[in-house]
N, C-alpha and C. Protein backbone atom coordinates (compact mmCIF):
# COMPACT_ATOMS: atom_id res chain seq x y z
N UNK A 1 -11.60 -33.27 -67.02
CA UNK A 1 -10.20 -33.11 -67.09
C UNK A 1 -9.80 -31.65 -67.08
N UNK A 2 -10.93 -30.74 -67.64
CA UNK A 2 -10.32 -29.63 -67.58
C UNK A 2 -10.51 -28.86 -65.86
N UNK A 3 -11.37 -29.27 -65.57
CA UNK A 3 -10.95 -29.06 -63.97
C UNK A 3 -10.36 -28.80 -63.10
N UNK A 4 -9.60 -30.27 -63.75
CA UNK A 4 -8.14 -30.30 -63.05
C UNK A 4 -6.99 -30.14 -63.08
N UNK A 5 -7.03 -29.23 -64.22
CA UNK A 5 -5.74 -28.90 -64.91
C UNK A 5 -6.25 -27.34 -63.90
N UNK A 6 -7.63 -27.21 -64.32
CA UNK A 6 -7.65 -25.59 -63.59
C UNK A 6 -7.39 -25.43 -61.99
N UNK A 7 -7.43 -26.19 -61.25
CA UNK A 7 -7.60 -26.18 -59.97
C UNK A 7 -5.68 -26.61 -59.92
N UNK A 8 -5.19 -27.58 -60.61
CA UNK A 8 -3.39 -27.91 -60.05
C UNK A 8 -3.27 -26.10 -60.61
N UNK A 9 -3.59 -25.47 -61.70
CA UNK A 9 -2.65 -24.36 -61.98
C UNK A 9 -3.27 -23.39 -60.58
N UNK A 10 -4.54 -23.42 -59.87
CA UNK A 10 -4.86 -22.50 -58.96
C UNK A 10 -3.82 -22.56 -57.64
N UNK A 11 -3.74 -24.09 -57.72
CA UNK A 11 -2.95 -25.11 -56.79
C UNK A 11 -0.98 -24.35 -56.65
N UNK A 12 -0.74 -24.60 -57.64
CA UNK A 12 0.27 -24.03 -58.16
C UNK A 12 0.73 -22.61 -57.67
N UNK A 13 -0.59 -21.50 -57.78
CA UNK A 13 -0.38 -20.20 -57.84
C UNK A 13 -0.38 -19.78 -56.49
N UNK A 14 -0.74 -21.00 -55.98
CA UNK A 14 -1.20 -20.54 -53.92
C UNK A 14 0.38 -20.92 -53.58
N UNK A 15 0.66 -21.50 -54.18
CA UNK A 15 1.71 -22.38 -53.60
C UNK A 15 3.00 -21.32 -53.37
N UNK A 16 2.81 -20.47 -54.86
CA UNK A 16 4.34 -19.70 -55.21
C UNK A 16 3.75 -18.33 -54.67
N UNK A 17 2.41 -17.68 -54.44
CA UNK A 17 2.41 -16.24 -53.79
C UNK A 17 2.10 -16.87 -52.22
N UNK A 18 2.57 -17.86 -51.71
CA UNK A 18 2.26 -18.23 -50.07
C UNK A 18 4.04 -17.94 -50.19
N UNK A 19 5.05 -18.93 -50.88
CA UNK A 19 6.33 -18.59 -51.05
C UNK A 19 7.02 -17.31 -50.93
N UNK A 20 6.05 -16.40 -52.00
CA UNK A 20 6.22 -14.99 -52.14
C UNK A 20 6.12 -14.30 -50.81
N UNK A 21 4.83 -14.74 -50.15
CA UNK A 21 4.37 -13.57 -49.12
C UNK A 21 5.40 -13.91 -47.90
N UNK A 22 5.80 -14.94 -47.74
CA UNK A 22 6.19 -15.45 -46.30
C UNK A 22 7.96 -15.05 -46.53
N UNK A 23 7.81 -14.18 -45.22
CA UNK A 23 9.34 -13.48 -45.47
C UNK A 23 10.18 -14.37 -44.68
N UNK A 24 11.92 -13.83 -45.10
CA UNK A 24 12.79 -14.44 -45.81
C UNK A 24 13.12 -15.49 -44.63
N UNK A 25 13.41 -16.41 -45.05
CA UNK A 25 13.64 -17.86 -43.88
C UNK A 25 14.86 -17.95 -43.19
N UNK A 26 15.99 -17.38 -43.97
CA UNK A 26 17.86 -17.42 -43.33
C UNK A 26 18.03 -15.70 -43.73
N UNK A 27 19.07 -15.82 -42.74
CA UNK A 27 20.22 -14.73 -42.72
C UNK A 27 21.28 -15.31 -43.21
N UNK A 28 21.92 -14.05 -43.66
CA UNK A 28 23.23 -14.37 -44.24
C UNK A 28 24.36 -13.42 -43.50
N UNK A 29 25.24 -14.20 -42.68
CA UNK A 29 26.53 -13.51 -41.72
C UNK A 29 27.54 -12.83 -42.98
N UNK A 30 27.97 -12.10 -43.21
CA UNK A 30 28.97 -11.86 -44.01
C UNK A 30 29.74 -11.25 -42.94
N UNK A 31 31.24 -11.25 -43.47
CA UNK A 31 32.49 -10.92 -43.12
C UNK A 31 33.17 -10.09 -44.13
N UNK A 32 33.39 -8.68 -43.72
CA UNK A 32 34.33 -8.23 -44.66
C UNK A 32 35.77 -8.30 -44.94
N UNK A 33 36.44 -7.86 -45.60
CA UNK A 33 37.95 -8.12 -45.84
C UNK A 33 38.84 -7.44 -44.27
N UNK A 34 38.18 -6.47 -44.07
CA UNK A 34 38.28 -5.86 -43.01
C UNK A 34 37.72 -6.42 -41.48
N UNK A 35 37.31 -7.59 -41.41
CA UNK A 35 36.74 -8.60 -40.46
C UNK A 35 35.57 -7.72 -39.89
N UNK A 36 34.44 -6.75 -40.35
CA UNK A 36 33.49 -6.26 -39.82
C UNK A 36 32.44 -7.10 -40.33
N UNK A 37 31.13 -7.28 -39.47
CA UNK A 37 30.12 -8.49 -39.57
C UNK A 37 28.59 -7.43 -39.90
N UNK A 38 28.56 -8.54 -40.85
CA UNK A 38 27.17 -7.92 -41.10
C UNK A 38 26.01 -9.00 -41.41
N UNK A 39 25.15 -8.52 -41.32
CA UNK A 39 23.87 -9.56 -41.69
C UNK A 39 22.91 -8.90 -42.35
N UNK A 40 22.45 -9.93 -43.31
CA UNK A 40 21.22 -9.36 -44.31
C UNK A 40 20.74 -10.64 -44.92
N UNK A 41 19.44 -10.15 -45.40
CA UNK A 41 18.80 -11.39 -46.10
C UNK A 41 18.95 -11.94 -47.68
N UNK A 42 19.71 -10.96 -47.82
CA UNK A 42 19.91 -11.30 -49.55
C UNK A 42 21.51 -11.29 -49.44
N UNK A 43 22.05 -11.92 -50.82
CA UNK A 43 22.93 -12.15 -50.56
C UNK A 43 24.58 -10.94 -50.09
N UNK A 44 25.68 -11.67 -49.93
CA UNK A 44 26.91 -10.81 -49.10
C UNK A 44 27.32 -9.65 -50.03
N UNK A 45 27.88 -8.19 -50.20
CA UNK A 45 27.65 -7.86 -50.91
C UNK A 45 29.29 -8.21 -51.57
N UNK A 46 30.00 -6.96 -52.33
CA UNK A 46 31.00 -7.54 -52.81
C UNK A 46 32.03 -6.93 -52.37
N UNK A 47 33.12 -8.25 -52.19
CA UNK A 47 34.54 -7.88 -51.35
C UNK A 47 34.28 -8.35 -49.83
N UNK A 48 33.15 -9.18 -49.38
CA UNK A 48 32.91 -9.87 -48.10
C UNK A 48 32.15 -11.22 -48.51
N UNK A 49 32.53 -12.03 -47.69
CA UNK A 49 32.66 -13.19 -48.03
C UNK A 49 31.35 -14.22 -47.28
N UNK A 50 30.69 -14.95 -47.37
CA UNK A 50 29.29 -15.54 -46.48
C UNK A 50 30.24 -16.32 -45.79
N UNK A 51 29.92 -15.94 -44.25
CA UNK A 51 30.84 -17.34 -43.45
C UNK A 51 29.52 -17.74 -42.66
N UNK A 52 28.47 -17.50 -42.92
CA UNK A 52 27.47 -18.85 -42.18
C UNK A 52 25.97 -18.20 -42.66
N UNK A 53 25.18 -19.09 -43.10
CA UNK A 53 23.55 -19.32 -43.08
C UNK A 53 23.11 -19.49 -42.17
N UNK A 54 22.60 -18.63 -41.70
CA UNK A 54 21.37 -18.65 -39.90
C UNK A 54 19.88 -19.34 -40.73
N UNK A 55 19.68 -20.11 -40.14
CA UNK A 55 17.90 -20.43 -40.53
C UNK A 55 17.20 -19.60 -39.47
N UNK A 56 16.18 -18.60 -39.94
CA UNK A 56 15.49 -18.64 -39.00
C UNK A 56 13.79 -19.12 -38.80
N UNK A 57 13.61 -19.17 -37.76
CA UNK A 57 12.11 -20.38 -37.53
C UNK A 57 11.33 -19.14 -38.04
N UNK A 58 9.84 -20.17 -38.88
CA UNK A 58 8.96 -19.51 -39.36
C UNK A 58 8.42 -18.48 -38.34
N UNK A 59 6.96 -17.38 -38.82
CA UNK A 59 6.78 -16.57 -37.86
C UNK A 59 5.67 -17.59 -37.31
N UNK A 60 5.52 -16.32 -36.35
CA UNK A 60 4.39 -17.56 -34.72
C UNK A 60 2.90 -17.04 -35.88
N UNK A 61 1.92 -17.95 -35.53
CA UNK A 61 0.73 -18.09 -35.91
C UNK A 61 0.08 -16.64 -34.83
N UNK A 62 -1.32 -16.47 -35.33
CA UNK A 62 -1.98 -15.42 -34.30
C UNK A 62 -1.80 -15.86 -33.01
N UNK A 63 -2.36 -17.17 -32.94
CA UNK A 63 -2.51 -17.69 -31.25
C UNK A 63 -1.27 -18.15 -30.76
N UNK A 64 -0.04 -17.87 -31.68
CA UNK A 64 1.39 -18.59 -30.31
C UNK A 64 1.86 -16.62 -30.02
N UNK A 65 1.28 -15.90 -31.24
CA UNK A 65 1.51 -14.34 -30.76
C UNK A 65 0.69 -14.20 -29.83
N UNK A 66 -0.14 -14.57 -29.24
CA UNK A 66 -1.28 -13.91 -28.01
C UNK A 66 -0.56 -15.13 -27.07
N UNK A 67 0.06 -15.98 -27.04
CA UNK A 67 0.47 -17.04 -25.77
C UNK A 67 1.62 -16.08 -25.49
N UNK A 68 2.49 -15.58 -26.45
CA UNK A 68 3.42 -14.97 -26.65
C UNK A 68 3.67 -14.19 -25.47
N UNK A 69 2.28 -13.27 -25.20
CA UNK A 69 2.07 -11.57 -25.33
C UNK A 69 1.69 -12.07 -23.83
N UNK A 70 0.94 -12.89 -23.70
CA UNK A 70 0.41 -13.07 -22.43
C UNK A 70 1.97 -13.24 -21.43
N UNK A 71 2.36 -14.63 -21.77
CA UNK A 71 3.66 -14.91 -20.73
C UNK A 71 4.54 -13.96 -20.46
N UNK A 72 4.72 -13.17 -21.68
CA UNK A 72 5.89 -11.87 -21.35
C UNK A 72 4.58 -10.76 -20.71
N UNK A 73 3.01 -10.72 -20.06
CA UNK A 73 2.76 -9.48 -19.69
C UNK A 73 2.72 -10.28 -18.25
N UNK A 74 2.64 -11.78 -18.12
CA UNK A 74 2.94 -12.08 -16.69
C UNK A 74 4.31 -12.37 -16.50
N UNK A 75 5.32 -11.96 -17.17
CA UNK A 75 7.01 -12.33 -16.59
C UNK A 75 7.17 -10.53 -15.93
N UNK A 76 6.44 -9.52 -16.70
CA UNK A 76 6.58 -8.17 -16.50
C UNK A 76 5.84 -7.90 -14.90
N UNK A 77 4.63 -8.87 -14.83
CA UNK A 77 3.76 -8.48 -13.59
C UNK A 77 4.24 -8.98 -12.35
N UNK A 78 5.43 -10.07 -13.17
CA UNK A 78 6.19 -11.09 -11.88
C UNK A 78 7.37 -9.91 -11.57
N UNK A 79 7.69 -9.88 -12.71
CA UNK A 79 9.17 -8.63 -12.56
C UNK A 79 8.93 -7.52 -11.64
N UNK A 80 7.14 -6.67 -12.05
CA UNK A 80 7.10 -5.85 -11.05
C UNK A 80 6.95 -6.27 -9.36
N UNK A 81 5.91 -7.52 -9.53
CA UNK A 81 5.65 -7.81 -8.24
C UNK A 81 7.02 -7.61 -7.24
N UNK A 82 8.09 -8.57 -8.24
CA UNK A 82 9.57 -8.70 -7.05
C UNK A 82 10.27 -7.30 -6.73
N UNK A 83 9.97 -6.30 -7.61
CA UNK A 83 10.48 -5.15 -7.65
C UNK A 83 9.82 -4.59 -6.57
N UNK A 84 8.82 -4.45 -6.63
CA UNK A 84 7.76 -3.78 -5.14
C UNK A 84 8.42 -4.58 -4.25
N UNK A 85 8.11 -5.94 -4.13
CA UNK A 85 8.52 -6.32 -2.47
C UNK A 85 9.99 -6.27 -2.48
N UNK A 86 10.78 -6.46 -3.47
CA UNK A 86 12.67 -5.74 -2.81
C UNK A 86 12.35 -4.15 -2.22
N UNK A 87 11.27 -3.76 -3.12
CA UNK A 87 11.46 -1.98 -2.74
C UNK A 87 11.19 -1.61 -1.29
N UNK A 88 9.85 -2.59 -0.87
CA UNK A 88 9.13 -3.03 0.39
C UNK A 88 10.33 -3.29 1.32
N UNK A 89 11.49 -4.29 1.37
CA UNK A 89 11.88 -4.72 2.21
C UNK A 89 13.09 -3.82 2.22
N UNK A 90 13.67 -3.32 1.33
CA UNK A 90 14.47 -2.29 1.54
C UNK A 90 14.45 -1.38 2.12
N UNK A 91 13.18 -0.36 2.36
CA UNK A 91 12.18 0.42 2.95
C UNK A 91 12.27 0.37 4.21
N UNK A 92 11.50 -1.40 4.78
CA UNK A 92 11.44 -2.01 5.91
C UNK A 92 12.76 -2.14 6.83
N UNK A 93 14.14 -2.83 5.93
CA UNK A 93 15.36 -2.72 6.47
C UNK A 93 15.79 -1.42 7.12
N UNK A 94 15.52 -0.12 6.13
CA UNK A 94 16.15 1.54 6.02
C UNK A 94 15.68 1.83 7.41
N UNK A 95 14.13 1.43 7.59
CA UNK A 95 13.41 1.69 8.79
C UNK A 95 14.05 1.48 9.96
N UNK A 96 14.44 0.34 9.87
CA UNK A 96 15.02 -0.15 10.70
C UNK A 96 16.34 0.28 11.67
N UNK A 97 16.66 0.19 10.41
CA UNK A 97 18.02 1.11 10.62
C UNK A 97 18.15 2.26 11.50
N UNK A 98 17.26 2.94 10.96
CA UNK A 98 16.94 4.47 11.95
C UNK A 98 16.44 4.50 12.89
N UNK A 99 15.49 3.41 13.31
CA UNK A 99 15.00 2.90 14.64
C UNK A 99 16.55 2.76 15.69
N UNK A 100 17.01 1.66 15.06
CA UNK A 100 18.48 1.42 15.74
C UNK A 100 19.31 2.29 16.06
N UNK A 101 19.60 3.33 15.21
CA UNK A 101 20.07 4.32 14.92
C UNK A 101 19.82 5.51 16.32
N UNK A 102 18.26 5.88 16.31
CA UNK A 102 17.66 6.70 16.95
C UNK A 102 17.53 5.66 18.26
N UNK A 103 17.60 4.47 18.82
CA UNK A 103 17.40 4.51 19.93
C UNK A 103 18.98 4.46 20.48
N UNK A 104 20.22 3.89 19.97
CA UNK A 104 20.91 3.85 20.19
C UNK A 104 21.75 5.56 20.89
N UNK A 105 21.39 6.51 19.86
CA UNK A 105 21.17 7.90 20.66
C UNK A 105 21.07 8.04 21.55
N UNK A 106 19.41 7.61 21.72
CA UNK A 106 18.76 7.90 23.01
C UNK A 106 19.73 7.23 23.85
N UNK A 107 20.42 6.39 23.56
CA UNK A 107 20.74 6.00 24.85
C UNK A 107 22.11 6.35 25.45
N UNK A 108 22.80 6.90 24.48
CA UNK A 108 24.02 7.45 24.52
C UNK A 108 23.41 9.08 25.25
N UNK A 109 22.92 9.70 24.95
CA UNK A 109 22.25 10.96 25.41
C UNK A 109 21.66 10.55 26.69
N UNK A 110 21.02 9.58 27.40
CA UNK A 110 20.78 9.41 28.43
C UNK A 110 22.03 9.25 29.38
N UNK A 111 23.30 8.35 29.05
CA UNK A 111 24.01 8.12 29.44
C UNK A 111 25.04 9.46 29.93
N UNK A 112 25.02 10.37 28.93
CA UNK A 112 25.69 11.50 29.25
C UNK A 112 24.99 12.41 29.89
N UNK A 113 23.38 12.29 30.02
CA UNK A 113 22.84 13.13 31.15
C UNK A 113 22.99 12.56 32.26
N UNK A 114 23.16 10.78 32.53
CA UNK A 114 23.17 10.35 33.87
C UNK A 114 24.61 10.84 34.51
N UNK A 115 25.85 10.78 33.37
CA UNK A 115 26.79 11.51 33.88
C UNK A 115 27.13 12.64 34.36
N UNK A 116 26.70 13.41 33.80
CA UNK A 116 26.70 14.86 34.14
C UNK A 116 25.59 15.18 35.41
N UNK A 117 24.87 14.56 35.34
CA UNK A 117 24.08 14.47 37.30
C UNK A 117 24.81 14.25 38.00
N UNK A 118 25.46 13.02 37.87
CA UNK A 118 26.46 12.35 38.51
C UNK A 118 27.83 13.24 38.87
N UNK A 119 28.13 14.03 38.12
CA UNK A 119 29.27 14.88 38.30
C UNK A 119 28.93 16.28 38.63
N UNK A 120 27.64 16.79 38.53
CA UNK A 120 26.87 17.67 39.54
C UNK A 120 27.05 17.29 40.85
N UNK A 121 25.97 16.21 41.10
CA UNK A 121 26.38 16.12 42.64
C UNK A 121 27.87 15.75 42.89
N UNK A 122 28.37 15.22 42.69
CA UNK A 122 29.98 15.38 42.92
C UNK A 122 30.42 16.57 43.76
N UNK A 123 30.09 17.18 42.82
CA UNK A 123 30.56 18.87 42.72
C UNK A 123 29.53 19.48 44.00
N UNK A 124 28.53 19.16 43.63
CA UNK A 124 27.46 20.03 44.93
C UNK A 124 27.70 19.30 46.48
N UNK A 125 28.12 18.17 46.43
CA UNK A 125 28.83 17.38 47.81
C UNK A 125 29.83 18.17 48.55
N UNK A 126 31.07 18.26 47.05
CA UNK A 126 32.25 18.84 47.74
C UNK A 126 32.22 20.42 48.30
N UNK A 127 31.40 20.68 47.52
CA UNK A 127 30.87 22.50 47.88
C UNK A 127 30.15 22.59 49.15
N UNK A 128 29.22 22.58 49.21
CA UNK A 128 28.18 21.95 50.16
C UNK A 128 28.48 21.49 51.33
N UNK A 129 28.53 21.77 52.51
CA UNK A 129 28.63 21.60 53.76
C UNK A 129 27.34 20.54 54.36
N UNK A 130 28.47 19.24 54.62
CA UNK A 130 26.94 18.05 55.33
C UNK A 130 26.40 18.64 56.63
N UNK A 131 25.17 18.79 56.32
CA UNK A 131 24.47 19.09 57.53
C UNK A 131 23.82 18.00 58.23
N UNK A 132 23.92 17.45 59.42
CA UNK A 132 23.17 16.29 59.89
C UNK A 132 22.57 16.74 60.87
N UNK A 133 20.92 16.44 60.81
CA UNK A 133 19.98 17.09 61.90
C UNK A 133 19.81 15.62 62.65
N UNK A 134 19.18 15.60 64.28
CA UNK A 134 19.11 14.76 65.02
C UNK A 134 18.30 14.26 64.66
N UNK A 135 18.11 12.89 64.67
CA UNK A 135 16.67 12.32 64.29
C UNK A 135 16.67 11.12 65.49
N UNK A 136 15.42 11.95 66.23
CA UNK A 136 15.32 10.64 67.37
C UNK A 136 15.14 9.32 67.10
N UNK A 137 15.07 8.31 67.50
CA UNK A 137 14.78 6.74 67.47
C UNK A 137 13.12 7.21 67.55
N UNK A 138 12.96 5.85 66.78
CA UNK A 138 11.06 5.47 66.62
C UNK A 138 10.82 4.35 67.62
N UNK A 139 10.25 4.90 68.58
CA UNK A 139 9.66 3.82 69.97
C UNK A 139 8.98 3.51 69.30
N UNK A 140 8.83 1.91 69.34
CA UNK A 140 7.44 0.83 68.93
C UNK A 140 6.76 0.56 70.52
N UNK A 141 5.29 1.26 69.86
CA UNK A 141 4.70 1.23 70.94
C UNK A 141 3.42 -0.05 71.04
N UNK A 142 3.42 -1.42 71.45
CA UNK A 142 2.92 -2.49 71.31
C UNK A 142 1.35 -1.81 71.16
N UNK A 143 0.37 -2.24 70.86
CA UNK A 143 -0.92 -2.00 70.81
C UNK A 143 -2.17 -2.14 72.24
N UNK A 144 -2.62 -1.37 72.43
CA UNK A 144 -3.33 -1.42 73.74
C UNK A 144 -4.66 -2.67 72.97
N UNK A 145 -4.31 -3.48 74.34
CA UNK A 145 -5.57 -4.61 73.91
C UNK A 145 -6.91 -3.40 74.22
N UNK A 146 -7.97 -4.39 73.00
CA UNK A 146 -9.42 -3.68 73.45
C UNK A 146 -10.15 -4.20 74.63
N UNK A 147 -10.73 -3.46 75.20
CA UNK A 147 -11.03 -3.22 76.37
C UNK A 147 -12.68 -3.37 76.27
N UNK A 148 -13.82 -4.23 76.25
CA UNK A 148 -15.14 -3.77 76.45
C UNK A 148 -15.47 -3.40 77.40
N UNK A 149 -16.38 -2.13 77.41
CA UNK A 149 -16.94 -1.32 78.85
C UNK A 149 -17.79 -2.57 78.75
N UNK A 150 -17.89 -2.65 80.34
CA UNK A 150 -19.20 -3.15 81.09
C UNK A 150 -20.13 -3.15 80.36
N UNK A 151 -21.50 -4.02 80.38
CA UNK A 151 -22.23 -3.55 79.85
C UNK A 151 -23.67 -2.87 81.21
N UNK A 152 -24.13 -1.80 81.06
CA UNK A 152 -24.89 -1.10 82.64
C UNK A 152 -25.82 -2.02 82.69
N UNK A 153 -26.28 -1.92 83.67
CA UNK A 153 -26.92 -2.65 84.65
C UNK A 153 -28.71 -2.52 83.92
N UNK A 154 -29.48 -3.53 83.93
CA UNK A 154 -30.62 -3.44 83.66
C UNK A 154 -31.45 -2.66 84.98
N UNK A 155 -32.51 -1.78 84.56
CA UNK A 155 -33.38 -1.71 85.55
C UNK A 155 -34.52 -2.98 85.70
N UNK A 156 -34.64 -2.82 86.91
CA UNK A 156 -35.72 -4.11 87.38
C UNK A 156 -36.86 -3.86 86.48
N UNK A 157 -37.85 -4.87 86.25
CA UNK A 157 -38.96 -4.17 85.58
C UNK A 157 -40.00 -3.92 86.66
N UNK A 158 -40.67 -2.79 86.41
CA UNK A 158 -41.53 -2.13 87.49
C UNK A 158 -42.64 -2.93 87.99
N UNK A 159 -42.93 -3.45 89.19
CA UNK A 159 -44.02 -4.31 89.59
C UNK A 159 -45.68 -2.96 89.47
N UNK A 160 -46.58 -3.69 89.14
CA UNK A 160 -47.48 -3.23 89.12
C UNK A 160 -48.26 -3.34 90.90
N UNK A 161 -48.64 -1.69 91.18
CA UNK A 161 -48.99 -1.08 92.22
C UNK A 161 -50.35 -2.55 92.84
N UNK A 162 -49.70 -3.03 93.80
CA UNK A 162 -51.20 -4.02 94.19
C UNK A 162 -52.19 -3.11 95.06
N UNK A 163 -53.16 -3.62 94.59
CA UNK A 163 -54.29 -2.76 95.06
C UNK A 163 -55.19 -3.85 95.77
N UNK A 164 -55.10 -4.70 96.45
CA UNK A 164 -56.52 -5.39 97.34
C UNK A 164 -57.21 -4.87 98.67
């Protein structure tokens, strides 16, 4: 029996320094006379009035703090990822831009050099005296058919000198 009187009072003592250690469970909203808001864990002080009890949820255990720590270091790695590829495609767009930009130039700058040729010779026409030299006609002259030479004449082959 005495046991168990010792173990409920051990029982007891876990009970009220677990109470003790585990910090405070609600907030307290106070309102002053002056309608400024404040919050604290003990009670409102004086001349402001408690207009609401917040409960708040116990703290996280070790392992919902490391589930915790993890999801917010992959919401940060997601956050950066999207940040790089907006930065990426912004980049890519800007590029773009100046591509458009720079050929559209070019082509305005071409256009005002084709003009200004264009209004050169103008100018070098009206200055410029046409000179026209004679240029005879091109006789088409049909093709001479080919012709094979003869082919010469064989010599006889030489009879051998008879001798009887």
């Amino acid at each position: 029996m005495k046991q168990s009187g010792v173990r409920g009072r051990l029982g007891a003592l876990a009970a009220v320094l677990a109470a003790v250690a585990m910090p405070a469970s609600a907030v307290n909203k106070c309102v002053a006379a002056d309608g400024s808001v404040t919050y604290t864990d003990g009670p409102c002080a004086g001349g402001s009035t408690q207009a609401k009890r917040i409960e708040t949820p116990p703290p996280l255990s070790y392992r919902e703090q490391l589930e915790a720590r993890r999801r917010s270091e992959r919401v940060v790695d997601d956050a950066r990822a999207l940040e790089a590829r907006q930065t990426a495609e912004w980049e890519a767009r800007q590029r773009r831009q100046e591509a458009e930009r720079a050929a559209e130039l070019a082509a305005q700058q071409r256009q005002a050099r084709q003009e200004t040729l264009r209004e050169e010779q103008e100018r070098w026409a009206v200055t410029q005296p046409v000179i026209r030299r004679y240029v005879p006609p091109i006789q088409v002259v049909p093709p001479r058919p080919i012709v094979k030479p003869p082919e010469p004449e064989r010599p006889q082959p030489v009879r051998p000198y008879p001798f009887r």
